[in-house]
C-alpha atoms as a PDB file:
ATOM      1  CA  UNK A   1     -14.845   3.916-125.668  1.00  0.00           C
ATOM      2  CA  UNK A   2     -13.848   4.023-122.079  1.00  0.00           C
ATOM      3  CA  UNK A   3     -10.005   4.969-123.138  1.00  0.00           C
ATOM      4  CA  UNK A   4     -11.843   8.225-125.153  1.00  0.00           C
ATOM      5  CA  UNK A   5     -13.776   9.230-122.528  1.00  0.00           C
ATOM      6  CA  UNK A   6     -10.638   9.087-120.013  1.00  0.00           C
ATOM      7  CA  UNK A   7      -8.677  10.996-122.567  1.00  0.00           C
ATOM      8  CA  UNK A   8     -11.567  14.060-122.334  1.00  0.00           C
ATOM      9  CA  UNK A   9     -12.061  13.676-118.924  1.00  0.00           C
ATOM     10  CA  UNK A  10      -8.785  14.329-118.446  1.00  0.00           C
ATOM     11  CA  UNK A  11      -8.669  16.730-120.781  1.00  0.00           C
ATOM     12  CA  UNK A  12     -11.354  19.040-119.087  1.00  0.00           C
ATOM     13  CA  UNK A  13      -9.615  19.020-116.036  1.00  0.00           C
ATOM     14  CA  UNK A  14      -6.578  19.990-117.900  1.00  0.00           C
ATOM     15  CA  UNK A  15      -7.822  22.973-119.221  1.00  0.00           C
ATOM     16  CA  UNK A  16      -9.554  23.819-115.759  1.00  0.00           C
ATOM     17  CA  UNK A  17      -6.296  23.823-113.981  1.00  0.00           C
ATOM     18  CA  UNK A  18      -4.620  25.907-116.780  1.00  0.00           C
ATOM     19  CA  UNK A  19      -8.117  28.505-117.340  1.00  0.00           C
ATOM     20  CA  UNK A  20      -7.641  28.951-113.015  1.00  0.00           C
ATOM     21  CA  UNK A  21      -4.166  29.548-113.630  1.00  0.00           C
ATOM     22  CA  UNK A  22      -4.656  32.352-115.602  1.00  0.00           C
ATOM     23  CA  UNK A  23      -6.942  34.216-113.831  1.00  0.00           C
ATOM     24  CA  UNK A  24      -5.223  33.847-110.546  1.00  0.00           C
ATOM     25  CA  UNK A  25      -2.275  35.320-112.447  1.00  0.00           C
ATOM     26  CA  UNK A  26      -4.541  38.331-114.156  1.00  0.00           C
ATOM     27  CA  UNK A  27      -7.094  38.757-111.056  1.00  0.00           C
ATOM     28  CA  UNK A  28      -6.097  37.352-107.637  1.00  0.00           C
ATOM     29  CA  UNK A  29      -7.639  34.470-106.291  1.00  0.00           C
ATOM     30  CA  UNK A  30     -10.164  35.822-104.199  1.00  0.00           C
ATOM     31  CA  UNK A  31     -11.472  37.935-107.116  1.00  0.00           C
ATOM     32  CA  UNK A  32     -11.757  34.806-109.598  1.00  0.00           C
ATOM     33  CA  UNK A  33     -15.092  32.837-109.755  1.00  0.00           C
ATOM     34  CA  UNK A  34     -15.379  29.239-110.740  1.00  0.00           C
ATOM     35  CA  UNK A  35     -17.940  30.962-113.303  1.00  0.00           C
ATOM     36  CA  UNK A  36     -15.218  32.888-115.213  1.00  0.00           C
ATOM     37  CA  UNK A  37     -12.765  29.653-114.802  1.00  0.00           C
ATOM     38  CA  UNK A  38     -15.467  27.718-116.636  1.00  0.00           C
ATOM     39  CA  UNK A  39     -15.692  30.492-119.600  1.00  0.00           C
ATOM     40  CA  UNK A  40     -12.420  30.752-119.787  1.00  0.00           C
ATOM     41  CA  UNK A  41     -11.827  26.769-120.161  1.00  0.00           C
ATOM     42  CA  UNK A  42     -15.024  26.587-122.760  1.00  0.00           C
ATOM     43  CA  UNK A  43     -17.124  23.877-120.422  1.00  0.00           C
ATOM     44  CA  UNK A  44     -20.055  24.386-118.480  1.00  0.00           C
ATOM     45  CA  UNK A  45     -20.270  25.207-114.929  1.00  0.00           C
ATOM     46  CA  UNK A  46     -21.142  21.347-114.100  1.00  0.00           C
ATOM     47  CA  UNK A  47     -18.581  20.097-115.260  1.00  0.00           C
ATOM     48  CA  UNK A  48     -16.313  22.204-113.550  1.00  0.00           C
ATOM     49  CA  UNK A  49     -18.087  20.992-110.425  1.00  0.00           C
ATOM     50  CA  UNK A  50     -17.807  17.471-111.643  1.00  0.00           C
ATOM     51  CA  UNK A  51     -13.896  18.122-111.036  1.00  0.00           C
ATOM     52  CA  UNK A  52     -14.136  20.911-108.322  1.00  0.00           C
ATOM     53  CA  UNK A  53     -17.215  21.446-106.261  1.00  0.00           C
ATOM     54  CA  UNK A  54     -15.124  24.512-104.647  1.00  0.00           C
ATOM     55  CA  UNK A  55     -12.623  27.185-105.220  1.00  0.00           C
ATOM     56  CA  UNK A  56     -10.624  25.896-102.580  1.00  0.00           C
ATOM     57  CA  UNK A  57     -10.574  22.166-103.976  1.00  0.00           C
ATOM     58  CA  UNK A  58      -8.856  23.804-107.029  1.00  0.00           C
ATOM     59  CA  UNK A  59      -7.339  26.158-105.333  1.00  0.00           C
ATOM     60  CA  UNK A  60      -5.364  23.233-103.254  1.00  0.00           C
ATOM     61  CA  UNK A  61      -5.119  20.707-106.729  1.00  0.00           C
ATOM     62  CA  UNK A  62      -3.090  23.291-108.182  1.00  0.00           C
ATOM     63  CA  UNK A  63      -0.626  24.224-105.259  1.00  0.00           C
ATOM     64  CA  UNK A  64      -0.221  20.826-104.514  1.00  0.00           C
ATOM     65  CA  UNK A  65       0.411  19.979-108.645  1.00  0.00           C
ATOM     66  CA  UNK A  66       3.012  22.925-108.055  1.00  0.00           C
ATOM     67  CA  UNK A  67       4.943  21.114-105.046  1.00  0.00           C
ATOM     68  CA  UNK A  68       4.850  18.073-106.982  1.00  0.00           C
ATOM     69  CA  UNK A  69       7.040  19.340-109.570  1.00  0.00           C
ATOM     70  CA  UNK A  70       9.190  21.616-107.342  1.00  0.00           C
ATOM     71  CA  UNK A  71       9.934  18.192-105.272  1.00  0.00           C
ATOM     72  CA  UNK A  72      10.447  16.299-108.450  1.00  0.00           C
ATOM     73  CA  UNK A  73      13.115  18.726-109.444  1.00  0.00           C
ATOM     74  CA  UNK A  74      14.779  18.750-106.074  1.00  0.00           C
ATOM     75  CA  UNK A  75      14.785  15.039-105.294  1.00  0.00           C
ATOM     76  CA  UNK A  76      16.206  14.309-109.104  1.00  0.00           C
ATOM     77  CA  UNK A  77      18.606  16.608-108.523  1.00  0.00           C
ATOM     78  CA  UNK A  78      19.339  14.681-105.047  1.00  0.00           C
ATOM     79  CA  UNK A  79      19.696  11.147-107.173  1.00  0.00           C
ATOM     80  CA  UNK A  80      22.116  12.104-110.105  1.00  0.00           C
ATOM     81  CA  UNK A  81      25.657  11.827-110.684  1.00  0.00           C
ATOM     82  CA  UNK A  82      28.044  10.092-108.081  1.00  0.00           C
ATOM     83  CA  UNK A  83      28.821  12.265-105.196  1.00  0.00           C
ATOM     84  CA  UNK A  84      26.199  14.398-102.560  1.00  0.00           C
ATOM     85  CA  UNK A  85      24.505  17.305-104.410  1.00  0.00           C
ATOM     86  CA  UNK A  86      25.511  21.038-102.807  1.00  0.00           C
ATOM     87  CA  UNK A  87      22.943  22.114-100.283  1.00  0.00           C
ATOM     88  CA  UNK A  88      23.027  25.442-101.372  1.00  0.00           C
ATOM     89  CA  UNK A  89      22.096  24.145-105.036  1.00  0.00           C
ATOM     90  CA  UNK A  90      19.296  22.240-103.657  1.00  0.00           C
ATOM     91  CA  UNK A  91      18.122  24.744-101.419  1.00  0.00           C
ATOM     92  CA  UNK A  92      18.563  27.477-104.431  1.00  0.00           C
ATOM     93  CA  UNK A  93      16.282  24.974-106.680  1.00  0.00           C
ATOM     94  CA  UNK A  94      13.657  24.732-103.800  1.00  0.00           C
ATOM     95  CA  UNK A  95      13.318  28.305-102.582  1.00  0.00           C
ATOM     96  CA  UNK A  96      13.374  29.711-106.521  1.00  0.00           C
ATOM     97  CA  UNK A  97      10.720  26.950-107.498  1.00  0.00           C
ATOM     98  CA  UNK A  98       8.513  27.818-104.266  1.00  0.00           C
ATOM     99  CA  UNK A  99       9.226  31.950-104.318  1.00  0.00           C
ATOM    100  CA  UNK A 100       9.230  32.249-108.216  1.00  0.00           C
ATOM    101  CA  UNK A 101       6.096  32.562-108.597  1.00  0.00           C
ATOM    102  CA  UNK A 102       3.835  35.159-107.102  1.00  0.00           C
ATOM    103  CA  UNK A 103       0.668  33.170-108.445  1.00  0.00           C
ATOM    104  CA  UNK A 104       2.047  30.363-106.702  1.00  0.00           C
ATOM    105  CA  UNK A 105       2.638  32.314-103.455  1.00  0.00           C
ATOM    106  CA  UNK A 106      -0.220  33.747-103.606  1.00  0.00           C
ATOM    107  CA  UNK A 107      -2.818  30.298-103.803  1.00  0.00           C
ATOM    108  CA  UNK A 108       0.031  29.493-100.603  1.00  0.00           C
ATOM    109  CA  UNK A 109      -1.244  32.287 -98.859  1.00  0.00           C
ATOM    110  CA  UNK A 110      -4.936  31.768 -99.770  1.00  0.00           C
ATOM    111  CA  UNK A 111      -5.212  28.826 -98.562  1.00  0.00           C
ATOM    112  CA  UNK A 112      -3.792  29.319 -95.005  1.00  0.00           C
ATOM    113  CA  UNK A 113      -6.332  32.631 -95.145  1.00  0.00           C
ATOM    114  CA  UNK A 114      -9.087  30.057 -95.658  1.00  0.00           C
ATOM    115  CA  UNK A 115      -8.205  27.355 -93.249  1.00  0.00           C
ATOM    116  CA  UNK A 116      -7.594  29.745 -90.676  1.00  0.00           C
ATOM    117  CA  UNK A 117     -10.977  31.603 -91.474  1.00  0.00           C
ATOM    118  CA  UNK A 118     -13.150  28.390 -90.035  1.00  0.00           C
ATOM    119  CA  UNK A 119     -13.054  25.691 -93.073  1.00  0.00           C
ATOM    120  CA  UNK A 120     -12.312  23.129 -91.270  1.00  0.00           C
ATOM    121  CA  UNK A 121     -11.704  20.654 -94.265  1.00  0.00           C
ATOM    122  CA  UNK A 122      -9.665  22.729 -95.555  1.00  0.00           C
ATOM    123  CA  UNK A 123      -7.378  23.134 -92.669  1.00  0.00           C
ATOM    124  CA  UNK A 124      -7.439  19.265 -91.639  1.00  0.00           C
ATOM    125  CA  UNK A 125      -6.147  19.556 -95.718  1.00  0.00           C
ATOM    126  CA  UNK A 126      -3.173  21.807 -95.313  1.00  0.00           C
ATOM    127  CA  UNK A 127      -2.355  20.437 -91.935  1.00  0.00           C
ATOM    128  CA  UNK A 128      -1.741  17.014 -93.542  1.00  0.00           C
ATOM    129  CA  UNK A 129      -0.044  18.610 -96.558  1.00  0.00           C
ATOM    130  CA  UNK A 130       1.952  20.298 -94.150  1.00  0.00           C
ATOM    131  CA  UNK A 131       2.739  16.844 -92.426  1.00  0.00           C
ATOM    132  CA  UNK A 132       4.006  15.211 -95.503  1.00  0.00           C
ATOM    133  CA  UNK A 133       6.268  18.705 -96.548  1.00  0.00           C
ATOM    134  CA  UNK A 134       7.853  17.854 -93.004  1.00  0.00           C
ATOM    135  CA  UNK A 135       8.483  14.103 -94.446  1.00  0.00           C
ATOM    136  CA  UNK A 136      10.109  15.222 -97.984  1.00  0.00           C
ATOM    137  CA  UNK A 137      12.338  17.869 -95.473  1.00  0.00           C
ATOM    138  CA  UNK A 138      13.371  14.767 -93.220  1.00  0.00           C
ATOM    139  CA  UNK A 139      13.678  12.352 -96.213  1.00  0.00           C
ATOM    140  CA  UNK A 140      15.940  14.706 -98.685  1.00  0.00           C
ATOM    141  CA  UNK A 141      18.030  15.320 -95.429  1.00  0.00           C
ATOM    142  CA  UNK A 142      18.932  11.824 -95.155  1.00  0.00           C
ATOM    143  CA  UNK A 143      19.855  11.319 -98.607  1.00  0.00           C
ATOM    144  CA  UNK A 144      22.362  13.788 -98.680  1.00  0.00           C
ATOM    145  CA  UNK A 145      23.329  13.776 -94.665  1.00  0.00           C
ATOM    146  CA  UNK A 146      25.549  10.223 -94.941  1.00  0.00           C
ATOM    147  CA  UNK A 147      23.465   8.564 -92.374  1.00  0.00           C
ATOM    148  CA  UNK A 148      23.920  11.503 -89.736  1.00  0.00           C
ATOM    149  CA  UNK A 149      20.549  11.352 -87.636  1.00  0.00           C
ATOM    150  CA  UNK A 150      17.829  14.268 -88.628  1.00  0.00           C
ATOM    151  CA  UNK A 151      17.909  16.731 -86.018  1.00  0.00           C
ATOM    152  CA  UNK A 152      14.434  17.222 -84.304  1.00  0.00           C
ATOM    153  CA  UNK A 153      12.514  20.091 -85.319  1.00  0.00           C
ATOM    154  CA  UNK A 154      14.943  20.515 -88.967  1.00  0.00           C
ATOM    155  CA  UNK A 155      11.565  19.956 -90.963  1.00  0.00           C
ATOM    156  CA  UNK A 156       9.214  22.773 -89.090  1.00  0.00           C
ATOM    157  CA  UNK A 157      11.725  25.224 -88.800  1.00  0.00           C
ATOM    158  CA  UNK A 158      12.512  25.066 -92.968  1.00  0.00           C
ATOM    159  CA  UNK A 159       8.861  25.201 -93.605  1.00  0.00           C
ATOM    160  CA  UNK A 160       8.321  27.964 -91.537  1.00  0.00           C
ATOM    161  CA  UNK A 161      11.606  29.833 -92.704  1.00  0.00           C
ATOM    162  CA  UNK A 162       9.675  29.205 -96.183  1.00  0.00           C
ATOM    163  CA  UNK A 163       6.039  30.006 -95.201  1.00  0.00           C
ATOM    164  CA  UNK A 164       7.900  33.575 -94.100  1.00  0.00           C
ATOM    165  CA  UNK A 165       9.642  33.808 -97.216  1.00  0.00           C
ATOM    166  CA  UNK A 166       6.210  33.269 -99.477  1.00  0.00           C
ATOM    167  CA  UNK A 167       4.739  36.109 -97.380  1.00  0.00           C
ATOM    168  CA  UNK A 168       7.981  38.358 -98.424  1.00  0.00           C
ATOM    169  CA  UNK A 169       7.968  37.133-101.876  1.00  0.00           C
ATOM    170  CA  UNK A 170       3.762  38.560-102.182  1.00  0.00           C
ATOM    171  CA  UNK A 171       3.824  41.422-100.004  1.00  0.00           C
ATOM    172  CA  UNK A 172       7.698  43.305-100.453  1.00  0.00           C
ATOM    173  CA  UNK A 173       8.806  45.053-103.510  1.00  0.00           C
ATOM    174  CA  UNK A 174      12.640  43.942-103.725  1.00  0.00           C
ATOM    175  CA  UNK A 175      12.735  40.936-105.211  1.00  0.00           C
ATOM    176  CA  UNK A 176      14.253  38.012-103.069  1.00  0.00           C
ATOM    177  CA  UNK A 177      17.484  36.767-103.762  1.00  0.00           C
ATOM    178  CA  UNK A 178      17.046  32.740-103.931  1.00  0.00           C
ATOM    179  CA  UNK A 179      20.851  31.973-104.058  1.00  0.00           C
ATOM    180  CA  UNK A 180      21.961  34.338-100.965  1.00  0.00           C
ATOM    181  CA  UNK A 181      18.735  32.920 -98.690  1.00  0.00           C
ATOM    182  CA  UNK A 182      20.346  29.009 -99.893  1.00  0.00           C
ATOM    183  CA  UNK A 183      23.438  30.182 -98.550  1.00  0.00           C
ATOM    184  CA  UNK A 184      22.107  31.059 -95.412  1.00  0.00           C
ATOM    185  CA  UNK A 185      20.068  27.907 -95.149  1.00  0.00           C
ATOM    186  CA  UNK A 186      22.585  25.910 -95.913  1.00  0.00           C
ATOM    187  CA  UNK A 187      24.417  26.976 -93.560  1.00  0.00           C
ATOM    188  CA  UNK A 188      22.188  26.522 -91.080  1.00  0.00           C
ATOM    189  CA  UNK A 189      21.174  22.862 -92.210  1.00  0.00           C
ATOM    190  CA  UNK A 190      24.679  21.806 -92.064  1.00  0.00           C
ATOM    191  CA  UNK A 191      25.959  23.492 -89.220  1.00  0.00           C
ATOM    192  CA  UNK A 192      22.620  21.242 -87.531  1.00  0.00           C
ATOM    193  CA  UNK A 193      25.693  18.619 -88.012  1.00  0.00           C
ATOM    194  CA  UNK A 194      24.537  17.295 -91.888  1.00  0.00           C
ATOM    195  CA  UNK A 195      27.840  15.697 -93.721  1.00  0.00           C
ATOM    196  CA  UNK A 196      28.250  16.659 -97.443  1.00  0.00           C
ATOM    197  CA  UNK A 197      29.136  19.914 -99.122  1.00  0.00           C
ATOM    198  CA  UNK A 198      28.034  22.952 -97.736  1.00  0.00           C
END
């Protein structure tokens, strides 16, 4: 009895996360209500709050399911085969898995908007996300660096370069061209004295 109720527990919050998807994609964040998320995933608004007593507690779930599977991707990519990946093909894998997706860029952008617009949890939220972004940076680094010592300040300046890029990726026209930006970043990353491929 407990395993059944697990399974539909977990399958409300399934079809939460893929209802809020949708209308992120069709509205915009800020125009979506945890009402219509409810409709649109056929459970009542208490249940919903069961899972996600705010917009921004889903809001966050879902970016941070996102990152999960972008750094899944990367650091698999990191751990096959016998020699160093190409820094350019794991940057190119990172920046098209963060920039992809303007949905994605845009729950990015809404959430800085809200931590920087007095939510306090929220920020204390990102700011620890944004602590263990500057980890996976300094951790995939010495994978592939052949135990070459992580420059200081590597981490923040990548996650800035890509905080600047999601704001691009939302707010210009011209679509961004993932495989000339890894270029440039890998350039950068191993001219900062990383061994491997360029």
């Amino acid at each position: 009895m407990n395993v059944k109720q697990g399974l539909k527990e977990g399958d409300s919050k399934d079809r939460i996360i893929a209802s809020a998807q949708q209308c992120f994609s069709e509205k915009s964040v800020d125009k979506t209500t945890l009402s219509e998320v409810a409709r649109r995933a056929g459970i009542s608004k208490g249940t919903l709050y069961y899972y996600y007593p705010t917009k921004n507690d889903l809001v966050f779930d879902i970016a941070g399911i996102h990152m999960a599977q972008i750094t899944e991707k990367v650091f698999a990519m990191m751990e096959t085969g016998d020699e160093h990946p190409v820094w350019e093909d794991v940057l190119g894998i990172l920046f098209e898995g963060l920039l992809g997706s303007k949905t994605r860029s845009r729950l990015h952008l809404y959430l800085i908007n809200e931590s920087l617009s007095g939510n306090p949890a929220l920020r204390e939220r990102l700011e620890s996300t944004y602590m263990q972004w500057f980890q996976l940076v300094e951790d995939g680094y010495l994978r592939m660096a052949g135990g070459r010592p992580f420059p200081d300040g590597l981490a923040r300046l990548l996650v800035a370069v890509l905080d600047g890029l999601v704001i691009q990726s939302v707010t210009c026209e011209d679509r961004l061209r993932y495989r000339q930006l890894a270029q440039v970043a890998a350039s950068l990353v191993t001219g900062m004295g990383c061994g491997g491929k360029g």
